[in-house]
N, C-alpha and C. Protein backbone atom coordinates (compact mmCIF):
# COMPACT_ATOMS: atom_id res chain seq x y z
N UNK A 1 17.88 -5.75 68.49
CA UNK A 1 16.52 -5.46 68.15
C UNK A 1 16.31 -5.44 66.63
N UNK A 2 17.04 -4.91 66.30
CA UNK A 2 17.69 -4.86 64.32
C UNK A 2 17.16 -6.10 64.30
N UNK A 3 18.53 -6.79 64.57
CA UNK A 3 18.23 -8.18 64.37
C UNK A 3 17.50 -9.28 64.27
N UNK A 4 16.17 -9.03 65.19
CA UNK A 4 15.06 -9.77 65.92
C UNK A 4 14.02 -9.43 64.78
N UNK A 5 13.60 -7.76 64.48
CA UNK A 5 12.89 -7.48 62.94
C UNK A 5 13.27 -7.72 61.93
N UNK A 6 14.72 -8.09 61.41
CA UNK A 6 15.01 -8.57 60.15
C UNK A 6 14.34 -9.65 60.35
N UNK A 7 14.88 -10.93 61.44
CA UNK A 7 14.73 -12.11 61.34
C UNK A 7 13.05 -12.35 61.04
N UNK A 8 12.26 -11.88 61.72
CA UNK A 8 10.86 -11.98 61.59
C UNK A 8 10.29 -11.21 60.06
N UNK A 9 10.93 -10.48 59.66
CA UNK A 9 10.25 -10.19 58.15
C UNK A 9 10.72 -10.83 57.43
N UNK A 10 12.14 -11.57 57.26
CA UNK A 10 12.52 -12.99 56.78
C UNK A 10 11.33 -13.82 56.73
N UNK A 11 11.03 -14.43 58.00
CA UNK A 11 10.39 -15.56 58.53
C UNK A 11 8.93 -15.20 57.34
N UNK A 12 8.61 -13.64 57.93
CA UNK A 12 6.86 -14.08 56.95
C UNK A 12 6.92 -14.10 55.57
N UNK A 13 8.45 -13.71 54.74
CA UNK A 13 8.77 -13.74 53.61
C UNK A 13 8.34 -14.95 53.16
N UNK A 14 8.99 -16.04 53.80
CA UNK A 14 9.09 -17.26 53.58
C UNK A 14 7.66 -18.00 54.11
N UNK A 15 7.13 -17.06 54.77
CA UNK A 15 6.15 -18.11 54.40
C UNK A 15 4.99 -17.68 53.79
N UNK A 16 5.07 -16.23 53.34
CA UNK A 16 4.14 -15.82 51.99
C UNK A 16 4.84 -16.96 50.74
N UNK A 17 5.97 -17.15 50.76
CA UNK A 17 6.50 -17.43 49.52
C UNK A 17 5.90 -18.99 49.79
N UNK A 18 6.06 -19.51 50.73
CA UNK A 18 5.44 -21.24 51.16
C UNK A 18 3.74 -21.23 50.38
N UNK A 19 3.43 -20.26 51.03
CA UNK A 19 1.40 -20.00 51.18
C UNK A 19 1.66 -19.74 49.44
N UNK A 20 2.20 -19.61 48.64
CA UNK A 20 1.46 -18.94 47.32
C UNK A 20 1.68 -20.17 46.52
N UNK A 21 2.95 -21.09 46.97
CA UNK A 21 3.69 -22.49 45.83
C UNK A 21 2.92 -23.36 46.12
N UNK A 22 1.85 -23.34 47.10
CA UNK A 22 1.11 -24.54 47.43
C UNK A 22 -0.23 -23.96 47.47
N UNK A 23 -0.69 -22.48 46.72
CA UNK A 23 -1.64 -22.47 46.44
C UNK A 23 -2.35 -22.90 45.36
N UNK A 24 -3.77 -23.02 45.13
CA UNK A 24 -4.48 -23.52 43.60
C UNK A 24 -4.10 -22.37 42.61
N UNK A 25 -4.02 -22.51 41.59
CA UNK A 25 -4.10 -21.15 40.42
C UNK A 25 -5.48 -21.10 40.65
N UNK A 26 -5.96 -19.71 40.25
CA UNK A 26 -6.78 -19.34 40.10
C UNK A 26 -7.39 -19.25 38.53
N UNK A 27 -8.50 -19.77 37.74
CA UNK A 27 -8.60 -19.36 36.56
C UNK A 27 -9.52 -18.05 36.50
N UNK A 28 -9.30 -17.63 35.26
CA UNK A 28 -9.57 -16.32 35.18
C UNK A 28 -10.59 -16.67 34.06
N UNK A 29 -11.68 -16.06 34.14
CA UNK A 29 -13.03 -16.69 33.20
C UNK A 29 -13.47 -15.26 32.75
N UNK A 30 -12.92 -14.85 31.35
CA UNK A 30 -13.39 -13.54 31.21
C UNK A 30 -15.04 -14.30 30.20
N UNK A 31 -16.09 -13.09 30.77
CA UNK A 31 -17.24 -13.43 29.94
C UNK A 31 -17.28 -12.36 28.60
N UNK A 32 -17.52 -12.63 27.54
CA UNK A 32 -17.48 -10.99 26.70
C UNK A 32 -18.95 -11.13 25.92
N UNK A 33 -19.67 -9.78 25.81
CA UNK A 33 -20.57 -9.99 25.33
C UNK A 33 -20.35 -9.06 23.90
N UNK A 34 -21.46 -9.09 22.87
CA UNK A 34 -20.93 -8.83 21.56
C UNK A 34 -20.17 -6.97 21.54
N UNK A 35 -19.06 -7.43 21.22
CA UNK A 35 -18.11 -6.25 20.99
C UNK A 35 -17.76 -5.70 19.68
N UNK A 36 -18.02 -4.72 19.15
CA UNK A 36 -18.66 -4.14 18.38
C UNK A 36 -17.26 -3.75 17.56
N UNK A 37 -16.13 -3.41 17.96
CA UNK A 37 -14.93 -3.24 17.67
C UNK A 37 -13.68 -4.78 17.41
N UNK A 38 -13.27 -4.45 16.57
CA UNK A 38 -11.60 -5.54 16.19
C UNK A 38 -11.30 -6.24 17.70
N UNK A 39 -10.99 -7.38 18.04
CA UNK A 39 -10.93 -8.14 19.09
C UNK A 39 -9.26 -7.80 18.85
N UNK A 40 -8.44 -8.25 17.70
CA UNK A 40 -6.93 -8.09 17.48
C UNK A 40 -6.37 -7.68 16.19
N UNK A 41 -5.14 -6.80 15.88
CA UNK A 41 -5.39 -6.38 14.42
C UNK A 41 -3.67 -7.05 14.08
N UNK A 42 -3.53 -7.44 13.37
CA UNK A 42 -1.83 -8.04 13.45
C UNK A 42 -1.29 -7.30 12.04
N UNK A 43 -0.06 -6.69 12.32
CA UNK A 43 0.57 -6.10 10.97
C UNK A 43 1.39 -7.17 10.68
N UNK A 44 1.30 -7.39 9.28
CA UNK A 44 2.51 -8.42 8.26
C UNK A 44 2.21 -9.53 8.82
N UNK A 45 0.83 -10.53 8.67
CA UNK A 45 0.43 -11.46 8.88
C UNK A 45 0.82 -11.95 8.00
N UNK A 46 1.40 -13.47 8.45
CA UNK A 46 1.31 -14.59 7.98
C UNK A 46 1.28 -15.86 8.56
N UNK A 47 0.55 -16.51 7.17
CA UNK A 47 -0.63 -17.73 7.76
C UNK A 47 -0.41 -18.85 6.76
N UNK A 48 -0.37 -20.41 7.57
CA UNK A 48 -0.44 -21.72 6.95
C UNK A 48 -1.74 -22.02 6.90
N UNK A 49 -2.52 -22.86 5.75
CA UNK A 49 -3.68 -23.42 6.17
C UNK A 49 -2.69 -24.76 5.78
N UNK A 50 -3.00 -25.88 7.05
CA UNK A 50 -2.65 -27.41 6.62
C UNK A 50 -3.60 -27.89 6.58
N UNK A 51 -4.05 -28.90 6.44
CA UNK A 51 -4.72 -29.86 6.34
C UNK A 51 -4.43 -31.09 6.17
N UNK A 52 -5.17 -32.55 6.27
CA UNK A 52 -4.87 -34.11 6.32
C UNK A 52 -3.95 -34.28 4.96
N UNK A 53 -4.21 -33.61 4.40
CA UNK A 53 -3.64 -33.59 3.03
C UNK A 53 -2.21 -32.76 2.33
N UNK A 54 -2.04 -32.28 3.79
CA UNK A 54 -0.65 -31.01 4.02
C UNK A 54 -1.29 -29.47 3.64
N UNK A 55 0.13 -29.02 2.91
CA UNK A 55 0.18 -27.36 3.38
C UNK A 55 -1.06 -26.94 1.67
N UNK A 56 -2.04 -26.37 2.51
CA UNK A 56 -3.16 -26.08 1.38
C UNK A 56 -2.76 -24.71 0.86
N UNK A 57 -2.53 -23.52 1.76
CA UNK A 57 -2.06 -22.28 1.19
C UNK A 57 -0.93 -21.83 1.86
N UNK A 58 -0.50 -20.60 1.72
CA UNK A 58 0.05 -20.01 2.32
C UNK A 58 -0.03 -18.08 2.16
N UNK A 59 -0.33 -17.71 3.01
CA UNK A 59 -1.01 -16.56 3.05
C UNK A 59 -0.34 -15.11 3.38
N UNK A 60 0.11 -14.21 3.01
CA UNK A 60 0.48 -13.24 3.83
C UNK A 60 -0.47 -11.70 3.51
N UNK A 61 -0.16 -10.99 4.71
CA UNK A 61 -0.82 -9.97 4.56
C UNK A 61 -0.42 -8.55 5.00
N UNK A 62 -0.39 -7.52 4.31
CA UNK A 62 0.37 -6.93 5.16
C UNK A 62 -0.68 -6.25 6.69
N UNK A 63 -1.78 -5.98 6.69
CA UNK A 63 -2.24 -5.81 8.03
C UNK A 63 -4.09 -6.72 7.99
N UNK A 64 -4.27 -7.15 9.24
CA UNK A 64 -5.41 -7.99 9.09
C UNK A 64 -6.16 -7.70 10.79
N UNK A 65 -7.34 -7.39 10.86
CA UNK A 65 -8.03 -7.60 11.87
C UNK A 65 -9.34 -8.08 11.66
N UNK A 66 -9.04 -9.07 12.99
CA UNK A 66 -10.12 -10.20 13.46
C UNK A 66 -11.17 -9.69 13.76
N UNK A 67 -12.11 -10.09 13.41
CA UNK A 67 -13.71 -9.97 14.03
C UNK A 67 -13.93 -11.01 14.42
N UNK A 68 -15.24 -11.26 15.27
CA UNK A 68 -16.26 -12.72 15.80
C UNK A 68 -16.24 -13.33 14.45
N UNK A 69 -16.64 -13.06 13.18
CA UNK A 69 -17.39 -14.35 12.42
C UNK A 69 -16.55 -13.96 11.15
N UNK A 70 -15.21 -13.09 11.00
CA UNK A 70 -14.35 -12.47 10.23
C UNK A 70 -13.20 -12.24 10.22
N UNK A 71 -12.04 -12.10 9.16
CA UNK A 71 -10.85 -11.29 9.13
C UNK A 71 -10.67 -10.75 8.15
N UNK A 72 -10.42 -9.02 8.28
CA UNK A 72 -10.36 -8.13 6.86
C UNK A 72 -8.83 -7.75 6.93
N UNK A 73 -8.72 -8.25 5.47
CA UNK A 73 -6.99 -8.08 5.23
C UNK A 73 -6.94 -7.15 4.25
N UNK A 74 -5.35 -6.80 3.98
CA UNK A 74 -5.55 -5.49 3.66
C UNK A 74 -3.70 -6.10 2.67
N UNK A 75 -3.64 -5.41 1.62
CA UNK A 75 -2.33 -6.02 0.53
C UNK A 75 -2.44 -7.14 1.11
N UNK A 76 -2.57 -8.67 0.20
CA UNK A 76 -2.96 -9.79 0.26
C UNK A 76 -1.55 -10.50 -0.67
N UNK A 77 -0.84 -11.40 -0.18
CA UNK A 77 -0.18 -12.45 -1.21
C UNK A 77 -0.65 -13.88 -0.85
N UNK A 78 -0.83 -14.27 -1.59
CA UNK A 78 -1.55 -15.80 -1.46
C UNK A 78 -0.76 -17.18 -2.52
N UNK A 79 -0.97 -17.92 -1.70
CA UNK A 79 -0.07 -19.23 -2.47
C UNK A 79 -1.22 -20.49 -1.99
N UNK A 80 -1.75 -20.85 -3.18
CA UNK A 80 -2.39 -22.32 -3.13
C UNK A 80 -2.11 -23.13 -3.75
N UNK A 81 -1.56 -24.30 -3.07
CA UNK A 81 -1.18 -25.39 -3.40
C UNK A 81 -1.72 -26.54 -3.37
N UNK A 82 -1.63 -27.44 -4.50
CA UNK A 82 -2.76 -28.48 -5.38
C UNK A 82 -1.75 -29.47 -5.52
N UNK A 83 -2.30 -31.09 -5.75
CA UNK A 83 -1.11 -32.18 -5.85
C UNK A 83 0.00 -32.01 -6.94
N UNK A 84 -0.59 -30.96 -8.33
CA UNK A 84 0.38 -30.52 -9.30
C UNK A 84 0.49 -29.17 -9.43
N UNK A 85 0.50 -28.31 -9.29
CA UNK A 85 0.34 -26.87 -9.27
C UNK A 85 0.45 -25.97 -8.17
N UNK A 86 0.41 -25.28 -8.48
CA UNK A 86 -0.16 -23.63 -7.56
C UNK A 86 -0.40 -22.82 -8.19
N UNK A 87 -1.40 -21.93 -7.66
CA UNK A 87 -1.82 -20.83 -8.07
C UNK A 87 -1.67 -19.60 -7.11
N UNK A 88 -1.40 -18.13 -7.66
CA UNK A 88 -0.70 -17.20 -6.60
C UNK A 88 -1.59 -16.14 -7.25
N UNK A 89 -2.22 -15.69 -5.86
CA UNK A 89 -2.98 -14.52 -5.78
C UNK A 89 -2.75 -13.31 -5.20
N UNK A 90 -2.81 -11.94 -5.66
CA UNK A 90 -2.55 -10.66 -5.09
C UNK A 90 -3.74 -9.67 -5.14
N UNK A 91 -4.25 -9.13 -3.77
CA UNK A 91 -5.04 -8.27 -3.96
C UNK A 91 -5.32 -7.29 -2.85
N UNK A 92 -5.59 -6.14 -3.16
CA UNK A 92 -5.41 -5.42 -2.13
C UNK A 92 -6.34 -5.26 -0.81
N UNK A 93 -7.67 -5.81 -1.14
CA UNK A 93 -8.15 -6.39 0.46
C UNK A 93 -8.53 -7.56 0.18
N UNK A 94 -9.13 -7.84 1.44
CA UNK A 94 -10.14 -9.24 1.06
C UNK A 94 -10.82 -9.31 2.40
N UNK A 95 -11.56 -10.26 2.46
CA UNK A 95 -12.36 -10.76 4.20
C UNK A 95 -12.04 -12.21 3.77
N UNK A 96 -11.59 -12.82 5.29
CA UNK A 96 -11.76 -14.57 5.45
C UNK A 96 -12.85 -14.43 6.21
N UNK A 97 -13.62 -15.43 6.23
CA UNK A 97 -14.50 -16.26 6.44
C UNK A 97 -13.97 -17.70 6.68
N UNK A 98 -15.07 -18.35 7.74
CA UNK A 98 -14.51 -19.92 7.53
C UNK A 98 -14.91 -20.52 6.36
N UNK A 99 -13.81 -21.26 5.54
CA UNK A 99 -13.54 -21.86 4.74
C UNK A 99 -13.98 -20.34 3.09
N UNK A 100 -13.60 -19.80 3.33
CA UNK A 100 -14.35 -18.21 2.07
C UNK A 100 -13.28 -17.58 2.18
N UNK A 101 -12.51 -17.29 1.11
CA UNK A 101 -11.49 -15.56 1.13
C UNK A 101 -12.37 -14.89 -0.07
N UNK A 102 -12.77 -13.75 0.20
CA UNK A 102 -13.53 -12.85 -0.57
C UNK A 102 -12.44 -11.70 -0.44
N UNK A 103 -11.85 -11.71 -1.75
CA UNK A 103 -11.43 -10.73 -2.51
C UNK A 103 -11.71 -9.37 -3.06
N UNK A 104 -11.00 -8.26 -2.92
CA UNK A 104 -11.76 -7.32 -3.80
C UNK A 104 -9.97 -6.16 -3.74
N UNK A 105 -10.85 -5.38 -4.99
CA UNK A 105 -9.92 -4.12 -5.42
C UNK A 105 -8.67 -4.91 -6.05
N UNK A 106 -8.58 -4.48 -7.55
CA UNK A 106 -7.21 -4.69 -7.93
C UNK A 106 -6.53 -6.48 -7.99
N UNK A 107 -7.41 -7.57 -8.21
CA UNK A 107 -7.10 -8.75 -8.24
C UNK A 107 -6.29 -9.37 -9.09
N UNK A 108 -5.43 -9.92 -8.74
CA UNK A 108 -4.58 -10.78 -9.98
C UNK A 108 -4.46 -12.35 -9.38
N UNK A 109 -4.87 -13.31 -10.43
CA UNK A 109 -4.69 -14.60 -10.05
C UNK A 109 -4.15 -15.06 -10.89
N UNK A 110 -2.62 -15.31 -10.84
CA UNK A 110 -2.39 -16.17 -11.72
C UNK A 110 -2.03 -18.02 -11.41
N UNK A 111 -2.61 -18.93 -12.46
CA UNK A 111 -3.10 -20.10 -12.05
C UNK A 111 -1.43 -20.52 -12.89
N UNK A 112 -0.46 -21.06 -11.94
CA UNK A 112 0.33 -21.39 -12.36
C UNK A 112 1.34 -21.07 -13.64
N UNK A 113 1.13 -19.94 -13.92
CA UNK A 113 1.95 -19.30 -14.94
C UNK A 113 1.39 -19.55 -16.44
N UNK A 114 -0.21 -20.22 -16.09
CA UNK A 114 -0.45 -20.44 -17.67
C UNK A 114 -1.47 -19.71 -17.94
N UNK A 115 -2.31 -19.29 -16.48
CA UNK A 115 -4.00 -18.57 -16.39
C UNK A 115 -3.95 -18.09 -15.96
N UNK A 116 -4.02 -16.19 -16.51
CA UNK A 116 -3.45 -15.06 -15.58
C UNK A 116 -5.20 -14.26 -15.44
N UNK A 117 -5.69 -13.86 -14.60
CA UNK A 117 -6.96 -13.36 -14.71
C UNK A 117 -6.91 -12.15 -13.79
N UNK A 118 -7.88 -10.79 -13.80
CA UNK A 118 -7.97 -9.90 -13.07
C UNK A 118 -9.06 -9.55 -13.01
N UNK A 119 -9.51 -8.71 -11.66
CA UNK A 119 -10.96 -8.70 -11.73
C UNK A 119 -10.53 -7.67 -10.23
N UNK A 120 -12.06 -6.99 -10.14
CA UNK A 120 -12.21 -6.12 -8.77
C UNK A 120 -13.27 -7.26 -7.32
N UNK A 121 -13.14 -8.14 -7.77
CA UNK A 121 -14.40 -8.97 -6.86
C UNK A 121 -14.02 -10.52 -7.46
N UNK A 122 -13.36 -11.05 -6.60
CA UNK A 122 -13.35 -12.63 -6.48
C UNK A 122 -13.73 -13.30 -4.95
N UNK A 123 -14.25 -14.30 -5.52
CA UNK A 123 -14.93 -15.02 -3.49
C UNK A 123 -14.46 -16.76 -4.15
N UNK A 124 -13.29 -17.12 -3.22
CA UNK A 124 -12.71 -18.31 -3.61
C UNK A 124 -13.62 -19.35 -2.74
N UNK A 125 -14.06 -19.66 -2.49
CA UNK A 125 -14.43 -21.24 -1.59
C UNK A 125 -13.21 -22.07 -1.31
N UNK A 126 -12.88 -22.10 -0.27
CA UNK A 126 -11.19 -23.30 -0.11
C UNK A 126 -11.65 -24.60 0.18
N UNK A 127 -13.35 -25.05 0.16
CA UNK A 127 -14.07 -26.23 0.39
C UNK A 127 -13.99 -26.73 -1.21
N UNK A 128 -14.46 -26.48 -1.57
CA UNK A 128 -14.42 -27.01 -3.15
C UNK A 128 -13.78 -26.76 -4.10
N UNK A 129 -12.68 -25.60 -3.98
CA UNK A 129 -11.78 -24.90 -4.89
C UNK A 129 -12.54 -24.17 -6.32
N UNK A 130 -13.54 -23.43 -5.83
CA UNK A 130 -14.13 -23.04 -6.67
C UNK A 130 -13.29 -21.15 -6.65
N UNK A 131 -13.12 -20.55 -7.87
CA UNK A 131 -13.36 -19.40 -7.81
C UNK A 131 -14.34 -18.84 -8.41
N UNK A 132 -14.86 -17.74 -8.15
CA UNK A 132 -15.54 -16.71 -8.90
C UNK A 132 -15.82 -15.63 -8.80
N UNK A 133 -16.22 -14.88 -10.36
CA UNK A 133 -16.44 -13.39 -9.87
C UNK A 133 -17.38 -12.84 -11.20
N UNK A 134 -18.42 -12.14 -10.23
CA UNK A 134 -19.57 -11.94 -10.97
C UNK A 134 -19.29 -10.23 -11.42
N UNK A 135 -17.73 -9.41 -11.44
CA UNK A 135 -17.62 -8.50 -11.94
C UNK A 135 -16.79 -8.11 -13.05
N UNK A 136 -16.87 -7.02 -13.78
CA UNK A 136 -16.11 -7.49 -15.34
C UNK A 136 -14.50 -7.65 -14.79
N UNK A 137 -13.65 -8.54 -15.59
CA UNK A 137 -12.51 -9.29 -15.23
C UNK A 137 -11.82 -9.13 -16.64
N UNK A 138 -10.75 -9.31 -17.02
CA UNK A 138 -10.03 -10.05 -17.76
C UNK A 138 -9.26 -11.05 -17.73
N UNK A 139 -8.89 -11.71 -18.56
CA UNK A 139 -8.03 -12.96 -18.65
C UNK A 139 -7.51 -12.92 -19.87
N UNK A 140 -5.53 -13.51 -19.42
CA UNK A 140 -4.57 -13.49 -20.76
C UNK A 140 -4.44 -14.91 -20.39
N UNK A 141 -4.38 -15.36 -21.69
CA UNK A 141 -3.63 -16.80 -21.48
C UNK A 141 -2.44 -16.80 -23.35
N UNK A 142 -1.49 -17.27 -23.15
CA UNK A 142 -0.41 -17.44 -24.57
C UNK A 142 -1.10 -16.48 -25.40
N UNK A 143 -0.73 -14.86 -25.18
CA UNK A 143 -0.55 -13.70 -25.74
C UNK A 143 -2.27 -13.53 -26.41
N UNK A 144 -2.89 -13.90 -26.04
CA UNK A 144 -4.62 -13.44 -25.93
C UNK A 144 -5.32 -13.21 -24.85
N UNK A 145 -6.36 -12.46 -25.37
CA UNK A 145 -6.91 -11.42 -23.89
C UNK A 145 -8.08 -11.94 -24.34
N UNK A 146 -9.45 -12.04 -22.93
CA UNK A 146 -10.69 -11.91 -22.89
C UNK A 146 -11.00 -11.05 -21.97
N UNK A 147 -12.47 -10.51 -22.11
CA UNK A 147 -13.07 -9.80 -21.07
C UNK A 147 -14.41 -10.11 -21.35
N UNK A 148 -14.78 -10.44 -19.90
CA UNK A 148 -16.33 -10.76 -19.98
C UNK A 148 -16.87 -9.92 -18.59
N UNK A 149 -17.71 -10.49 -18.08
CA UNK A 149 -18.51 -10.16 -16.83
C UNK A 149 -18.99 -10.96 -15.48
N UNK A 150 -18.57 -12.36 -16.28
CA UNK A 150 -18.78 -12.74 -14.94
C UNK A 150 -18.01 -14.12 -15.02
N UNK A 151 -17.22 -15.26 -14.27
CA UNK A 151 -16.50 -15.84 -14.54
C UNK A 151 -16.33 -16.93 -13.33
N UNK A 152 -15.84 -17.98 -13.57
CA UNK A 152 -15.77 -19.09 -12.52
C UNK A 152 -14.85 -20.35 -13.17
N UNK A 153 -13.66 -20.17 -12.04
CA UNK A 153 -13.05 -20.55 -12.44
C UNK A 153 -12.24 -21.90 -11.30
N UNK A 154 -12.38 -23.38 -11.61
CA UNK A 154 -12.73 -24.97 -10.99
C UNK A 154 -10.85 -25.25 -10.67
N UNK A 155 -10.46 -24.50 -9.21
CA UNK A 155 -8.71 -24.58 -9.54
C UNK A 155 -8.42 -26.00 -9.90
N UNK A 156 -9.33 -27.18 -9.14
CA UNK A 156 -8.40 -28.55 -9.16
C UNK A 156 -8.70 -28.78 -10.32
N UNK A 157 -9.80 -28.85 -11.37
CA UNK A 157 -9.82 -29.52 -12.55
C UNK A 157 -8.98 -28.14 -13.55
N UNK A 158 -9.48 -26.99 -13.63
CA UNK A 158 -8.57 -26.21 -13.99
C UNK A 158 -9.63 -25.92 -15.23
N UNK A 159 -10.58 -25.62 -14.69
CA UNK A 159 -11.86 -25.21 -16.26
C UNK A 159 -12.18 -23.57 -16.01
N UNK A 160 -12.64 -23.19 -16.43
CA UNK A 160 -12.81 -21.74 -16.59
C UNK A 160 -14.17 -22.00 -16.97
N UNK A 161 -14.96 -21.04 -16.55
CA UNK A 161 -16.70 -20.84 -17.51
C UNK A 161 -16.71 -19.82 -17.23
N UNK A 162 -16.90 -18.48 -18.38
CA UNK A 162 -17.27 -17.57 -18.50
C UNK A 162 -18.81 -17.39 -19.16
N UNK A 163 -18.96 -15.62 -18.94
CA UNK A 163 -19.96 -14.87 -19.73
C UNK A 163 -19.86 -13.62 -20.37
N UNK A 164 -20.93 -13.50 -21.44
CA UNK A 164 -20.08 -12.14 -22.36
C UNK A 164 -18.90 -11.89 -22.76
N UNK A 165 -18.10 -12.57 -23.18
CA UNK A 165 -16.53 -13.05 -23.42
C UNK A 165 -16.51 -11.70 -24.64
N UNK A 166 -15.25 -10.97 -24.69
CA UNK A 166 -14.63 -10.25 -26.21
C UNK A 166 -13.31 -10.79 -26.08
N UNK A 167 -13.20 -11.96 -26.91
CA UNK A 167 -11.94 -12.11 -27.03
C UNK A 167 -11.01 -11.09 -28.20
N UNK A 168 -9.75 -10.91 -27.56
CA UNK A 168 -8.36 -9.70 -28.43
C UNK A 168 -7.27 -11.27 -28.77
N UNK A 169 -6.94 -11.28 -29.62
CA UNK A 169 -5.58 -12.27 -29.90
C UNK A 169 -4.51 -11.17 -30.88
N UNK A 170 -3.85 -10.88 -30.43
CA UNK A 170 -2.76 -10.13 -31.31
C UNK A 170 -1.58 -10.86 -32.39
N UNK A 171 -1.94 -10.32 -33.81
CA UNK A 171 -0.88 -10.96 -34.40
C UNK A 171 0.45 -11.13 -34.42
N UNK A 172 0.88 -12.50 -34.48
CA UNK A 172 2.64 -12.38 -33.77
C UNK A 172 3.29 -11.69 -35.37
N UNK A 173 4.78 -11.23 -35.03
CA UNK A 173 5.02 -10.44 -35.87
C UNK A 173 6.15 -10.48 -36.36
């Protein structure tokens, strides 16, 4: 009798297991409507942007969460790379946007070891390689300092245009 109930809960084993390998998947269609909270928050992000043209930046962060039309990062290291150069950015937050990293608190950009600039508010464009920042900043370049107020700075051609400039040059000695 043992015997006769093993054999038969065998039998429907096998053919639950038959009925499920030859069933359809089912898709699962979640709908979401606007959610008001972080969708995902990732600690020690890091990120490639490529493009037709190869590796455009390279990004890390130490914590970042996604929104619908956003990502706010938080200690920022940044690496952009140009057919001759790079330029490496540090700052302690920022928001992406598509094709926008908006910067803020504590900025340092230095443009290849020759154009070192700081500022509390930079908004890069990665469409045109424009930077800028409409808050007071400084900039050292070969042992001279400026400070102005508002500043924009062209990474691929590599021009700077400022406003209200005080330039400091210290005598060598």
């Amino acid at each position: 009798m043992v015997l006769k109930i093993f054999a038969v809960v065998i039998l429907l084993l096998v053919m639950e297991i038959t009925f499920l390998s030859t069933q359809e998947p089912i898709t699962l269609e979640i709908k979401q409507s606007n959610i008001l909270f972080s969708d995902v928050t990732f600690e020690a992000l890091h990120a490639y942007l490529i493009t037709t043209e190869g590796l455009r930046a390279d990004l890390r962060a130490r914590r970042a969460e996604t929104f619908k039309t956003r990502h706010e990062l938080e200690e920022i290291n940044a690496t952009l790379f140009f057919s001759d150069h790079k330029d490496y950015i540090r700052a302690d937050r920022g928001l992406y946007a598509p094709k926008t990293l908006h910067l803020l608190q504590d900025i340092v950009y230095d443009s290849n070891h020759s154009l070192l600039f700081k500022s509390d508010d930079l908004v890069y464009n990665m469409q045109n390689g424009i930077a800028h920042s409409d808050l007071p900043f400084t900039l050292l370049k070969d042992g001279a300092q400026a400070e102005g107020t508002s500043l924009r700075y062209d990474t691929r051609r590599r021009h700077v245009t400022a406003e209200n400039i005080v330039f400091t040059i210290e005598e060598e000695k």
